[in-house]
Structure formats: structure tokens, C-alpha cells
C-alpha atoms as a PDB file:
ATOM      1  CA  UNK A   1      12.527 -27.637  -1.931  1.00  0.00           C
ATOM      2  CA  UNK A   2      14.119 -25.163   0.940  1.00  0.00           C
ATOM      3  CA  UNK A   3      14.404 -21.660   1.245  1.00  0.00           C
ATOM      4  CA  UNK A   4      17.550 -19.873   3.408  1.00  0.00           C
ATOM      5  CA  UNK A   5      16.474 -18.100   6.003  1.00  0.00           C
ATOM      6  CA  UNK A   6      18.993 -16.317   7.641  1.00  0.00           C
ATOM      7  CA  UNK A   7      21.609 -19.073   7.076  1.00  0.00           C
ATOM      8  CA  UNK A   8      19.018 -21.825   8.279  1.00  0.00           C
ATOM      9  CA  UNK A   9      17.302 -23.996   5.576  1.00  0.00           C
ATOM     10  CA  UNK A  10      13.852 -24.455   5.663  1.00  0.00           C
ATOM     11  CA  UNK A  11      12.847 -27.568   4.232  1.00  0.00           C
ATOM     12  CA  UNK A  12       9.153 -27.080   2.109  1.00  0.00           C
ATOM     13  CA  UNK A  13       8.345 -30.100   1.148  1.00  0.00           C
ATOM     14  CA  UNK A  14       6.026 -30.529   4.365  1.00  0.00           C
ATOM     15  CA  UNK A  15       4.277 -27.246   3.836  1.00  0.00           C
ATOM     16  CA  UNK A  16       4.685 -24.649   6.177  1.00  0.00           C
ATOM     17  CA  UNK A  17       2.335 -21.714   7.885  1.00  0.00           C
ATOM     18  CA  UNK A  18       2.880 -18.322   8.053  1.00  0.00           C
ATOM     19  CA  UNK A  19       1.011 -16.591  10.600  1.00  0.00           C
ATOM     20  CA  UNK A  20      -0.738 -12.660   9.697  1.00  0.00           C
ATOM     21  CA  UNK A  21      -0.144  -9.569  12.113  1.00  0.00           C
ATOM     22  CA  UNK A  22      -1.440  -6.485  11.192  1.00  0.00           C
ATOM     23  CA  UNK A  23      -0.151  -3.513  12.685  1.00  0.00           C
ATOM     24  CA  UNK A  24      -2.682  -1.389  10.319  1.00  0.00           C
ATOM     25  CA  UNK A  25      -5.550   0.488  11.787  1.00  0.00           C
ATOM     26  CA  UNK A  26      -8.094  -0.874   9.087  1.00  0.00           C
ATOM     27  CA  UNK A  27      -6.993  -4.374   7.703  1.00  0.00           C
ATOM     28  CA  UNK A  28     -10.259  -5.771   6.598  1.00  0.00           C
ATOM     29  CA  UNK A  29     -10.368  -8.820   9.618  1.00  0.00           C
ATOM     30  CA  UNK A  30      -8.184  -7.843  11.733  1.00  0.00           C
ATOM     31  CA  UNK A  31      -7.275  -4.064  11.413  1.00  0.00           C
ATOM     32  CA  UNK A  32      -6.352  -2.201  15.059  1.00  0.00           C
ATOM     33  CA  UNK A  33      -6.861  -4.970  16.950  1.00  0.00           C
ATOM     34  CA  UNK A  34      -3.107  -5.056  18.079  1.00  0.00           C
ATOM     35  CA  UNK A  35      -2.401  -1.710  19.099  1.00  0.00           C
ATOM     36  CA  UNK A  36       0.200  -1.976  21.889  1.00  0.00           C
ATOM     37  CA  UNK A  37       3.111  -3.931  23.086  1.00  0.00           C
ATOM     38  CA  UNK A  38       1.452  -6.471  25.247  1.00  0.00           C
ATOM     39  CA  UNK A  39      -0.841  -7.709  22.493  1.00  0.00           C
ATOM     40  CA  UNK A  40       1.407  -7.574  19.470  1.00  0.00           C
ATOM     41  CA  UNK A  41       3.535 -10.036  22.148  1.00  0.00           C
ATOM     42  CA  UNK A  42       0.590 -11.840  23.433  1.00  0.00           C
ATOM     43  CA  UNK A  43      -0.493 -12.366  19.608  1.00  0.00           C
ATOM     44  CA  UNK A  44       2.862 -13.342  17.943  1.00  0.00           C
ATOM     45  CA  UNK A  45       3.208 -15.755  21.016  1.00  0.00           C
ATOM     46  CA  UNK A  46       0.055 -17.394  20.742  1.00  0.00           C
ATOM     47  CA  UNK A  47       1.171 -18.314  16.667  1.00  0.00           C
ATOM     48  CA  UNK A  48       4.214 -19.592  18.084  1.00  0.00           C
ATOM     49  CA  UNK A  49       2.722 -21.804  20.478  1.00  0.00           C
ATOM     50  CA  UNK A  50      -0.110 -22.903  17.840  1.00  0.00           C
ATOM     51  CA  UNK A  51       3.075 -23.950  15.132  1.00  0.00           C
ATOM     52  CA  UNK A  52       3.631 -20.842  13.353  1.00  0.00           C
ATOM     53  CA  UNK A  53       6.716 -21.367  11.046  1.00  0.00           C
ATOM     54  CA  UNK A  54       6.960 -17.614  10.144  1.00  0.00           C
ATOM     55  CA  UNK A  55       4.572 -14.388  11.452  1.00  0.00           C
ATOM     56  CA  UNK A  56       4.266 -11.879   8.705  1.00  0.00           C
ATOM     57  CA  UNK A  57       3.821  -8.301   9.540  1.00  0.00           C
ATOM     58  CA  UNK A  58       2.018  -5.873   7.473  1.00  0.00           C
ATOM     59  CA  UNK A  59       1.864  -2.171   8.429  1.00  0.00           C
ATOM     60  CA  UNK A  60       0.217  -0.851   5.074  1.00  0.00           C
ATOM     61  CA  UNK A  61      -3.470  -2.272   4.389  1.00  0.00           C
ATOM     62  CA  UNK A  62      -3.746  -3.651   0.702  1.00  0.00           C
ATOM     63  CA  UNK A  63      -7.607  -4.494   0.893  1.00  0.00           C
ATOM     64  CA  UNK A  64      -9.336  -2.961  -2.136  1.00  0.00           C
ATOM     65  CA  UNK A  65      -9.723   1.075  -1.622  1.00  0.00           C
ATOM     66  CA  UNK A  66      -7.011   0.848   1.217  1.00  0.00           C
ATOM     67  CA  UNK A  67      -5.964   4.317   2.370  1.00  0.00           C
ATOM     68  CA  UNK A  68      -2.662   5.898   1.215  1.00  0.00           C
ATOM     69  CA  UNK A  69       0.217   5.346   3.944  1.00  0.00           C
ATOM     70  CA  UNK A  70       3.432   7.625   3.352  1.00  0.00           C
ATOM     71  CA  UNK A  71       6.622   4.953   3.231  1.00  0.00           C
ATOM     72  CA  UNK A  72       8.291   7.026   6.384  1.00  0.00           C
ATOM     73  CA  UNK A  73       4.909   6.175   8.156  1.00  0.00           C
ATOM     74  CA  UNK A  74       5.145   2.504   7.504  1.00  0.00           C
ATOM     75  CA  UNK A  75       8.689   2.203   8.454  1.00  0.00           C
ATOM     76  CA  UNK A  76       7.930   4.065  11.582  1.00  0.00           C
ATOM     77  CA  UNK A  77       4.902   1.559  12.225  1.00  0.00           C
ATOM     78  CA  UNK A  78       6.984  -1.713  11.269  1.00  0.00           C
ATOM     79  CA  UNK A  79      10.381  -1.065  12.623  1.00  0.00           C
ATOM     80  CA  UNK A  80       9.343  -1.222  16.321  1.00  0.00           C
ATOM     81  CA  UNK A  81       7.278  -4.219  16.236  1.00  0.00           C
ATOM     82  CA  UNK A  82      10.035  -6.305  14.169  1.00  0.00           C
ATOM     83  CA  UNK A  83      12.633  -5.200  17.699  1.00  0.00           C
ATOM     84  CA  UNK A  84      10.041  -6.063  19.889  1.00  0.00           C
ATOM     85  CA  UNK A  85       9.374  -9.533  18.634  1.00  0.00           C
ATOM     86  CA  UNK A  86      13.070 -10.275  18.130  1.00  0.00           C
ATOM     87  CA  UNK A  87      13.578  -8.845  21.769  1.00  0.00           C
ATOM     88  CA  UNK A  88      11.196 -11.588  23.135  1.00  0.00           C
ATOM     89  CA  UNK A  89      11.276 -14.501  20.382  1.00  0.00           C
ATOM     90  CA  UNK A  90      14.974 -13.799  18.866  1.00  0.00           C
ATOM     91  CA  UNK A  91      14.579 -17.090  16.467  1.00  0.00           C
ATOM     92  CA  UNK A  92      10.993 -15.873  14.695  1.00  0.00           C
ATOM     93  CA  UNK A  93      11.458 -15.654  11.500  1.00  0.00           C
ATOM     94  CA  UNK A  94       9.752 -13.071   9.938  1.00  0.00           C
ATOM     95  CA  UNK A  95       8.102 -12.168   6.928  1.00  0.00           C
ATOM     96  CA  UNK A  96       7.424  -8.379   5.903  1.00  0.00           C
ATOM     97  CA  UNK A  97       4.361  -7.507   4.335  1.00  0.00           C
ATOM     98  CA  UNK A  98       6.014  -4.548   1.517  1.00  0.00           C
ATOM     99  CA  UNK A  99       5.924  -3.246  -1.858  1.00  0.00           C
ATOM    100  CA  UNK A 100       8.683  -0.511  -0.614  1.00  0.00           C
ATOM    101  CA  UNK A 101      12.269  -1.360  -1.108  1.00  0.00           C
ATOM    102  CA  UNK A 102      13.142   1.036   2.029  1.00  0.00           C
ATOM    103  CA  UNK A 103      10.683  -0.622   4.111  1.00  0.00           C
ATOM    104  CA  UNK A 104      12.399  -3.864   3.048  1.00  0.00           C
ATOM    105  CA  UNK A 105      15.759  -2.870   3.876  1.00  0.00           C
ATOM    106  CA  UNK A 106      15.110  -1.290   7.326  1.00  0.00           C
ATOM    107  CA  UNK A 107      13.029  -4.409   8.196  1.00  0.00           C
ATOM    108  CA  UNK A 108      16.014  -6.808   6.905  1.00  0.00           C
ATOM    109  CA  UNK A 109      18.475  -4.605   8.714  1.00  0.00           C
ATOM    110  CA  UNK A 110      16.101  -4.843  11.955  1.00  0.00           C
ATOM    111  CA  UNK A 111      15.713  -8.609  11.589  1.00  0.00           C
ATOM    112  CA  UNK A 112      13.264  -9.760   9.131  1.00  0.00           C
ATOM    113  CA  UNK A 113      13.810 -13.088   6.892  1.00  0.00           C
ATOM    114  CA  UNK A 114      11.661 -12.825   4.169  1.00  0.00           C
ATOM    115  CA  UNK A 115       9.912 -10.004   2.083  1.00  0.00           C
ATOM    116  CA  UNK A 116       6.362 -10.484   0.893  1.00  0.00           C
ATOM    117  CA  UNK A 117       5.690  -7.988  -2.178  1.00  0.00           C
ATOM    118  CA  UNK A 118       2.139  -7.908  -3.333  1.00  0.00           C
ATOM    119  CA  UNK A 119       3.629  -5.720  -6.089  1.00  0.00           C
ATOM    120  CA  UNK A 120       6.323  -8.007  -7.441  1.00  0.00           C
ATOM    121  CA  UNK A 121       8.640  -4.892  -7.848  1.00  0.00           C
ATOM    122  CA  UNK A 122       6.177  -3.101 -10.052  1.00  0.00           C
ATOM    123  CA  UNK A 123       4.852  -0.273  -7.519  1.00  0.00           C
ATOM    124  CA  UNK A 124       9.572  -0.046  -6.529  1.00  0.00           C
ATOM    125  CA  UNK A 125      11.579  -0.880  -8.872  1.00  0.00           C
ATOM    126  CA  UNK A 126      14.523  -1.040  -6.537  1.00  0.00           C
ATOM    127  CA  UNK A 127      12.821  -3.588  -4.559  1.00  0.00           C
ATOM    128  CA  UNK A 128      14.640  -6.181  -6.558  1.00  0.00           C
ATOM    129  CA  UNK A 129      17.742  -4.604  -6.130  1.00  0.00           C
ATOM    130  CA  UNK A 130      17.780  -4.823  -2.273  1.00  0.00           C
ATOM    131  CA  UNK A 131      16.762  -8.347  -2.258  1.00  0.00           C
ATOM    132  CA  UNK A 132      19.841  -9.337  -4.316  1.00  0.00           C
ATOM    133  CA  UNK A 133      21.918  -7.231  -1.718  1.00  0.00           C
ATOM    134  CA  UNK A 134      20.749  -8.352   1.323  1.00  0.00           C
ATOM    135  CA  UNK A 135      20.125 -12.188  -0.127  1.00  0.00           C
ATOM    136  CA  UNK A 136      16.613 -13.196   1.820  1.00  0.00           C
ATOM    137  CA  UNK A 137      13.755 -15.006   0.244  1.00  0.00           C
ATOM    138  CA  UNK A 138      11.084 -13.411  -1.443  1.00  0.00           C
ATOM    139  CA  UNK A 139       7.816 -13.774  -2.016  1.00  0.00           C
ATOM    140  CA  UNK A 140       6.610 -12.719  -5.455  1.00  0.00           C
ATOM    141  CA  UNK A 141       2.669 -12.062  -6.125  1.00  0.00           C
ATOM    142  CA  UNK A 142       0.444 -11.455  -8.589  1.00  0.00           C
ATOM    143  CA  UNK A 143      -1.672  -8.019  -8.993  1.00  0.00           C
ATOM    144  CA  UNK A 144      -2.405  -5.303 -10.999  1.00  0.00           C
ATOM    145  CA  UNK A 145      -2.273  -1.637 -10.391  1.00  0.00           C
ATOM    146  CA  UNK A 146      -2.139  -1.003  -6.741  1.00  0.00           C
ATOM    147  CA  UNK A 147      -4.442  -1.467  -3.676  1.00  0.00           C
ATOM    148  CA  UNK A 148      -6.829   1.778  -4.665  1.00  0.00           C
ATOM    149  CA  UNK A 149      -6.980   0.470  -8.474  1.00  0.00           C
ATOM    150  CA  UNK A 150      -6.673  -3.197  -8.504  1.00  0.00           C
ATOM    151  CA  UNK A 151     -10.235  -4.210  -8.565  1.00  0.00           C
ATOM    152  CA  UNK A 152     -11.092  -2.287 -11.494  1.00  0.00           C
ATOM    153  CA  UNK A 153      -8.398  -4.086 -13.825  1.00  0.00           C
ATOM    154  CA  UNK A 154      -9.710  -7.423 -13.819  1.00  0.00           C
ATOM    155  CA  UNK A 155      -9.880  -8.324 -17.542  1.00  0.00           C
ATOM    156  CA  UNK A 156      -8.212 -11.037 -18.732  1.00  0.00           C
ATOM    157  CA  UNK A 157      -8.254 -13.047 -21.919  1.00  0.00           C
ATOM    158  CA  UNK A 158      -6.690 -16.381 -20.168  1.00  0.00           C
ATOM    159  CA  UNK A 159      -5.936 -15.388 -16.560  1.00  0.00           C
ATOM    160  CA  UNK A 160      -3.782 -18.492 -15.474  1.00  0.00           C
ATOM    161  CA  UNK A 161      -1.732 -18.019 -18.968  1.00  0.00           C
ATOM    162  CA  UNK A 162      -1.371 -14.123 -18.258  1.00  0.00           C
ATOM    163  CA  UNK A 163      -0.336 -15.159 -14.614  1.00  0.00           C
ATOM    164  CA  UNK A 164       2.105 -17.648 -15.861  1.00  0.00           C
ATOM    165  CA  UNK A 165       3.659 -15.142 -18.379  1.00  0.00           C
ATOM    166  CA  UNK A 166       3.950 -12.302 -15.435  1.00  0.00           C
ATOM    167  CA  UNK A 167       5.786 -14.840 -13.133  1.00  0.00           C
ATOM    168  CA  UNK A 168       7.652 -16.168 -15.785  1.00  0.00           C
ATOM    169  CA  UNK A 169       9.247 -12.304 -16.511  1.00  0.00           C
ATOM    170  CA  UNK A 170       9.705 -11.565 -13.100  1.00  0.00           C
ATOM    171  CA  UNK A 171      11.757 -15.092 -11.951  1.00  0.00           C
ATOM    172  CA  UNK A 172      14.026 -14.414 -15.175  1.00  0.00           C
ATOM    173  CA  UNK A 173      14.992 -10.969 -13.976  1.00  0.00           C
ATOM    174  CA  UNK A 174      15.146 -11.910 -10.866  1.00  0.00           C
ATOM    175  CA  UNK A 175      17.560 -14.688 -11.725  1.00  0.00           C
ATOM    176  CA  UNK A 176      19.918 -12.601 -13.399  1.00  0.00           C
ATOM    177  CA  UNK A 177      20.138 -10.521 -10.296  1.00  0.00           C
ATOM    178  CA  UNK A 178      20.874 -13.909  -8.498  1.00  0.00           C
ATOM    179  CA  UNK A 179      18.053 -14.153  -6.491  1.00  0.00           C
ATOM    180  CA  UNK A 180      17.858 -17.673  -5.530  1.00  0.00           C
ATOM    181  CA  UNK A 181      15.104 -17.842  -3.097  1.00  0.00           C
ATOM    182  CA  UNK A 182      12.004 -17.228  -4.800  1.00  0.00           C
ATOM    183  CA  UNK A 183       8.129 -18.194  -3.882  1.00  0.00           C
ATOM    184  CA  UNK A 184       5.005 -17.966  -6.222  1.00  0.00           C
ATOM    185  CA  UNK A 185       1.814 -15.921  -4.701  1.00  0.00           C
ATOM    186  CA  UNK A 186      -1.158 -16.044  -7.071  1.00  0.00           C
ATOM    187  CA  UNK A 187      -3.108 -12.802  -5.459  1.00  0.00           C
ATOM    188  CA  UNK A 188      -6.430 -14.180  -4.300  1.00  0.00           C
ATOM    189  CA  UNK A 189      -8.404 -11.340  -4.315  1.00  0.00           C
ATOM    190  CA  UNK A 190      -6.425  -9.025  -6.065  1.00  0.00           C
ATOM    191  CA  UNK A 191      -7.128  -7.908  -9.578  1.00  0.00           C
ATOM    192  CA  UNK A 192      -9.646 -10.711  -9.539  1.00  0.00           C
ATOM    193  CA  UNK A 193     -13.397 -11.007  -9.272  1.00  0.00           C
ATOM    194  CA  UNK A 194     -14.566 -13.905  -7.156  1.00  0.00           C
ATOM    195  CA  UNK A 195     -15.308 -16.056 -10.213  1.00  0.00           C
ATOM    196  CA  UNK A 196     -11.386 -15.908 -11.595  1.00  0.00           C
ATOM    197  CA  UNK A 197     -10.334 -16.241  -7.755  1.00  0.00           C
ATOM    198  CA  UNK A 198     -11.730 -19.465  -7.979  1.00  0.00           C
ATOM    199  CA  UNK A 199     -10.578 -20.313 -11.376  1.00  0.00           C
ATOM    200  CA  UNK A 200      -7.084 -19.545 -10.196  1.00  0.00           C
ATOM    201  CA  UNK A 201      -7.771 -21.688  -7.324  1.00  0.00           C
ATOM    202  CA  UNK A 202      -9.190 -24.793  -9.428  1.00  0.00           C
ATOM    203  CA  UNK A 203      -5.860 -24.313 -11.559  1.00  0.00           C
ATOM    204  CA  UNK A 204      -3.681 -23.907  -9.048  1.00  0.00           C
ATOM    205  CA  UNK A 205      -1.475 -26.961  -9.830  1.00  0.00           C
ATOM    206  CA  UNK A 206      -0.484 -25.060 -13.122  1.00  0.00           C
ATOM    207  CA  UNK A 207       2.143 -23.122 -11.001  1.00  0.00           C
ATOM    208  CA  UNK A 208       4.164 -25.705 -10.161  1.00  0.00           C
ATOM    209  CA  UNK A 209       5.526 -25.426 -13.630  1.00  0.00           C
ATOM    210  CA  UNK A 210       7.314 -22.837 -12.301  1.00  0.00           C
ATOM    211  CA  UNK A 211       9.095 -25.271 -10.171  1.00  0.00           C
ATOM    212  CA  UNK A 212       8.740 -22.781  -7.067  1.00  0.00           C
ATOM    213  CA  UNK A 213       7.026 -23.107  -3.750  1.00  0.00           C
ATOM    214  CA  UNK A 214       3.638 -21.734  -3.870  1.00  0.00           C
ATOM    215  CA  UNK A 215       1.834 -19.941  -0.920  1.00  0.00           C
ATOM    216  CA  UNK A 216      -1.609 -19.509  -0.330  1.00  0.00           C
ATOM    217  CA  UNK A 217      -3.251 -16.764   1.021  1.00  0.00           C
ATOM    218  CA  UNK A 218      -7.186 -17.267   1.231  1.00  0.00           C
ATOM    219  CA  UNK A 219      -7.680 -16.618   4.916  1.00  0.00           C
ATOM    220  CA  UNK A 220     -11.117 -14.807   5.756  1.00  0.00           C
ATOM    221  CA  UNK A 221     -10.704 -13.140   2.402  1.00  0.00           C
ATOM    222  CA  UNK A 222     -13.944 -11.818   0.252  1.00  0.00           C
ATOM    223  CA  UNK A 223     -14.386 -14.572  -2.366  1.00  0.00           C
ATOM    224  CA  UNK A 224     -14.933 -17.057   0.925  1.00  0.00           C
ATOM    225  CA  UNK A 225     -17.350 -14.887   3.283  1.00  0.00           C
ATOM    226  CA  UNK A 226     -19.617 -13.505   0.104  1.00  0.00           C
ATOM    227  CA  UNK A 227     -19.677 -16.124  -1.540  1.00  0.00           C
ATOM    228  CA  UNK A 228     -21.293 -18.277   1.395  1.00  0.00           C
ATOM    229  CA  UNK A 229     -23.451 -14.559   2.423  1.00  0.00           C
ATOM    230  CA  UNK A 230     -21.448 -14.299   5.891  1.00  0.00           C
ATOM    231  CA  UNK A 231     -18.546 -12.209   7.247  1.00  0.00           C
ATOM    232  CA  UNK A 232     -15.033 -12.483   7.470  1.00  0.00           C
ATOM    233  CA  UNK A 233     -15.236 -13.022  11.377  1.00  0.00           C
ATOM    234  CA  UNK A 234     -17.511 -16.047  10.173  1.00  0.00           C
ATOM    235  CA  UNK A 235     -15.259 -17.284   7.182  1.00  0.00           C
ATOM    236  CA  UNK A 236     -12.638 -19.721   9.621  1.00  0.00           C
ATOM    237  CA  UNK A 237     -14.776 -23.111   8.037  1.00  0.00           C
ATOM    238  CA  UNK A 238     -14.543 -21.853   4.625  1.00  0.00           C
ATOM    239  CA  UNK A 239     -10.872 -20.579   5.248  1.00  0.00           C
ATOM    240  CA  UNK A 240     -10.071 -24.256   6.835  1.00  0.00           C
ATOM    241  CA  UNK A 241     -11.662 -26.289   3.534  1.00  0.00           C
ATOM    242  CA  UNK A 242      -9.891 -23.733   0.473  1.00  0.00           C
ATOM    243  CA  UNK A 243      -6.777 -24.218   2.479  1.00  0.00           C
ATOM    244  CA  UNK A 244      -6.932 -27.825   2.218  1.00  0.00           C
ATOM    245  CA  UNK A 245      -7.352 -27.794  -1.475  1.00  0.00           C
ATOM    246  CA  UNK A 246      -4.802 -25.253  -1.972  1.00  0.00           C
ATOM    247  CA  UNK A 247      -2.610 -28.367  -0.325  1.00  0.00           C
ATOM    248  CA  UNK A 248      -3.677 -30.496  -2.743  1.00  0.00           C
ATOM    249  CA  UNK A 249      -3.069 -28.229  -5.603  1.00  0.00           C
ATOM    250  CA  UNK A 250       0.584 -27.730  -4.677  1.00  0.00           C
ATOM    251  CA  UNK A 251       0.630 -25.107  -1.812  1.00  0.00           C
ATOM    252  CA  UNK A 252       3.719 -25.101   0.401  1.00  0.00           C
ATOM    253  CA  UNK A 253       2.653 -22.451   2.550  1.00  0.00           C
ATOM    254  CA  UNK A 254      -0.780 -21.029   4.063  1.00  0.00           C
ATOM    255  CA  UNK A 255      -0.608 -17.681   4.919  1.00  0.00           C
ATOM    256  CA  UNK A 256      -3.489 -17.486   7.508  1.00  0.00           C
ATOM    257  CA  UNK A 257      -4.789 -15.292  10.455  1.00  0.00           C
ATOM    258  CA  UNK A 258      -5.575 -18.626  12.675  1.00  0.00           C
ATOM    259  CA  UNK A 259      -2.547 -20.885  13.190  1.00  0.00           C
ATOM    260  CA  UNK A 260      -3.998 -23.771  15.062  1.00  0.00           C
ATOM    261  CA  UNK A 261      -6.574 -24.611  12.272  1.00  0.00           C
ATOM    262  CA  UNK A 262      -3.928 -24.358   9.275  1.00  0.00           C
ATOM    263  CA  UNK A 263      -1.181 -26.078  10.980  1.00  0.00           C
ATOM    264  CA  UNK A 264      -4.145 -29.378  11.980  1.00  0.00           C
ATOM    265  CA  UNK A 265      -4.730 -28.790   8.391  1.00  0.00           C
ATOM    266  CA  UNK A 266      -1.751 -29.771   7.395  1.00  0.00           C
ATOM    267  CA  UNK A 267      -1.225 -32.439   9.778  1.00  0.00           C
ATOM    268  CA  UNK A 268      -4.133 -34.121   8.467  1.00  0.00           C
ATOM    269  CA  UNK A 269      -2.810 -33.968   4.747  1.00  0.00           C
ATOM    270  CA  UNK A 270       0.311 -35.230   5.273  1.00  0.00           C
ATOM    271  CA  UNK A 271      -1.198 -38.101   7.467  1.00  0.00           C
ATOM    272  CA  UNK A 272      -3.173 -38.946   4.018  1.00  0.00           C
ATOM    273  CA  UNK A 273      -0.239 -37.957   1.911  1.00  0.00           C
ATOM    274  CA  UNK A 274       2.209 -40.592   3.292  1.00  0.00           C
END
């Protein structure tokens, strides 16, 4: 199982980690807590060290409620950062946080590997379209409606069949555009109360019918920190133990704010795997 990134092949059957930057002023963990230069290269340096595979930057918040952010604004926020880190760590390869098929194609054209959609193509329906052109891997999740409406369209009749059936339609097309590198996101915490978060999360070995890499991204996230009646500055344990089963449902990548515990996560699974 590989993906191309920028002519390399990166080889998923050991499961990778992607490590989060927000450049937002109000992500719900981490939000404005890299605001200049020297911490946005102090940060993606410490993943690095700590066995970051890929750093994802996202420079439009999509927690629940999250404030509109004009697509010129989030070019203008995502652009600089994606020079600066390939200034000072030219073989990162990044990931870009996007529902925006311009924001995808300045990043691409600026350096970035991979495009993470939330949206899937349904908030741009050119998004598609730019992937095919440009030929990176992309990440495909799960949600409904958009960040301001998502957690008020959480009814489902059979949520891992409806999530099957939206994947399904979106690999086919897709396909026929050629896009070969694909990966499966199932949207924890969007469009999902706790309860179905951990339904998807109990099922998660389902979408590996799909024959696609899966990535999880659970880090800090609500169903974790209210769930156990703490905060997400307190959810790292909980984080740590979902990402684990997430491994053993399938996951090839953990999408996660701290590096060093994911990647010892892994470490320890594969020990046990072999």
C-alpha cells in the first residue's frame, strides 16, 4: 500500500504520522499558539525530530461553529508558512488542511504533497479537478454540511453503511478522473455525536473494504476529553489509547498534535504485530 508523494513512494503498510499545525487564531487545542516565524519553525522542527512523516497545515478552523475565513485570507495565511518550512526543511512533505480548490493549487504550486479535504469536494466542486491536474494524494473525509452546520445533521439510519455508500461515490468519480492516490478519513467529530463517533470507531475495520489507507484523526478531539469530564489540554492519555485501537482497526495514519506519543505508539504495535 504506497502513496506518491512528489515522485517518492511512501510505503503504508507500517503506518505513518502526520503531525497538526495550525496557523488559525482559534483551533480548538491549539489555535494562535504559532503566530510567528520562529515558532511555526521551532514547532514543525520539533515533529521532525519526534518522527513526523508528514506536518499538515490548516489555516481555516473546522471545529463546530468555526468562524467564516474568506478563501483569499486563507491563501494569504497558508502560502507563507508552506515557503518557510520548505526554506528550512526542503524534504517535509506536507499535507494541506482545505476544502478550497484555490487554496489547494497555490499550496501544491508552493510545495505541498498532499491535500486533506474535510469536504470531500462537496463545499468545491473543482477541488477534484485540480487534484487530477496536479496528480498528489488526497485525503478524502467524511462530513456533512460545513463547519457552522455539521453538528446539527447527525441523523443517520446506519451510519457506517451511509459512510460506506458516500466513500464509495466519491472513489468512483474520483477514479474516472484518474486519481490514483486516494486515503479514507471517517470524520471523528464531524456530523457525529459522541455515541456514533465511537460506533464509527468500534467499526472501523469496515473501511478497509474500500481497500484504501485509512487515517485517523482523534487527537484531543471532544468525544475523548468529555467523555472522560476533562479538557483537551488533558486528553494526550485518551488520545494515546483510541490511537492504538484505531491501529488495530486498520489505521495507516494518525493524524495527531503530539508526535512523540503516536510515533512510540506505533512502534509498540508493530513490535506486537510482527
Amino acid at each position: 500500500m504506497f502513496i506518491n508523494c512528489k515522485g517518492s513512494l511512501i510505503d503504508l503498510t507500517i503506518p505513518k504520522v502526520m503531525g497538526i499545525l495550525n496557523v488559525t487564531p482559534n483551533s480548538f487545542f491549539d489555535g494562535g499558539k504559532y503566530k510567528n516565524e520562529t515558532e511555526i519553525v521551532s514547532q514543525v522542527e520539533k515533529m521532525l525530530t519526534e518522527g513526523a512523516d508528514f506536518i499538515d497545515i490548516g489555516a481555516y478552523s473546522s471545529k463546530p461553529s468555526a468562524e467564516f475565513v474568506s478563501e483569499q485570507e486563507e491563501i494569504e495565511r497558508i502560502v507563507p508558512v508552506i515557503e518557510l518550512i520548505m526554506k528550512h526543511f526542503p524534504e517535509t512533505l506536507l499535507s494541506i488542511d482545505t476544502f478550497r480548490s484555490e487554496v489547494a493549487k497555490a499550496s501544491i504550486e508552493n510545495g505541498a504533497a498532499i491535500i486533506n479535504d474535510i469536504a470531500a469536494a462537496e463545499l468545491d466542486d473543482k477541488m477534484f479537478e485540480v487534484i487530477a491536474k496536479y496528480n498528489v494524494p488526497y485525503i478524502m473525509m467524511h462530513m456533512r454540511g460545513n463547519p457552522q452546520t455539521m453538528q446539527s445533521l447527525t441523523q443517520y439510519d446506519d451510519i457506517i453503511k451511509e459512510m460506506l455508500f458516500y466513500f464509495s461515490e466519491k472513489v468512483t468519480k474520483a477514479r474516472s478522473l484518474g486519481i490514483n492516490d486516494l486515503i479514507i478519513d471517517p470524520g471523528f467529530g464531524f456530523a457525529k455525536t459522541i455515541d456514533q463517533n465511537f460506533e464509527v470507531m468500534q467499526k472501523m475495520e469496515l473501511f478497509n473494504l474500500l481497500e484504501l489507507p485509512v487515517l485517523a484523526g482523534i487527537s484531543r478531539k471532544s468525544m475523548i476529553y468529555k467523555t472522560l469530564s476533562i479538557t483537551a489540554a488533558e486528553a494526550l492519555n485518551g488520545t494515546t489509547f483510541l490511537n492504538t485501537i484505531a491501529l488495530t482497526k486498520g489505521a495507516k495514519i494518525l493524524r495527531v498534535h503530539d508526535v512523540k506519543e503516536a510515533v512510540e505508539c506505533i512502534t509498540l504495535f508493530n513490535k506486537i504485530s510482527q
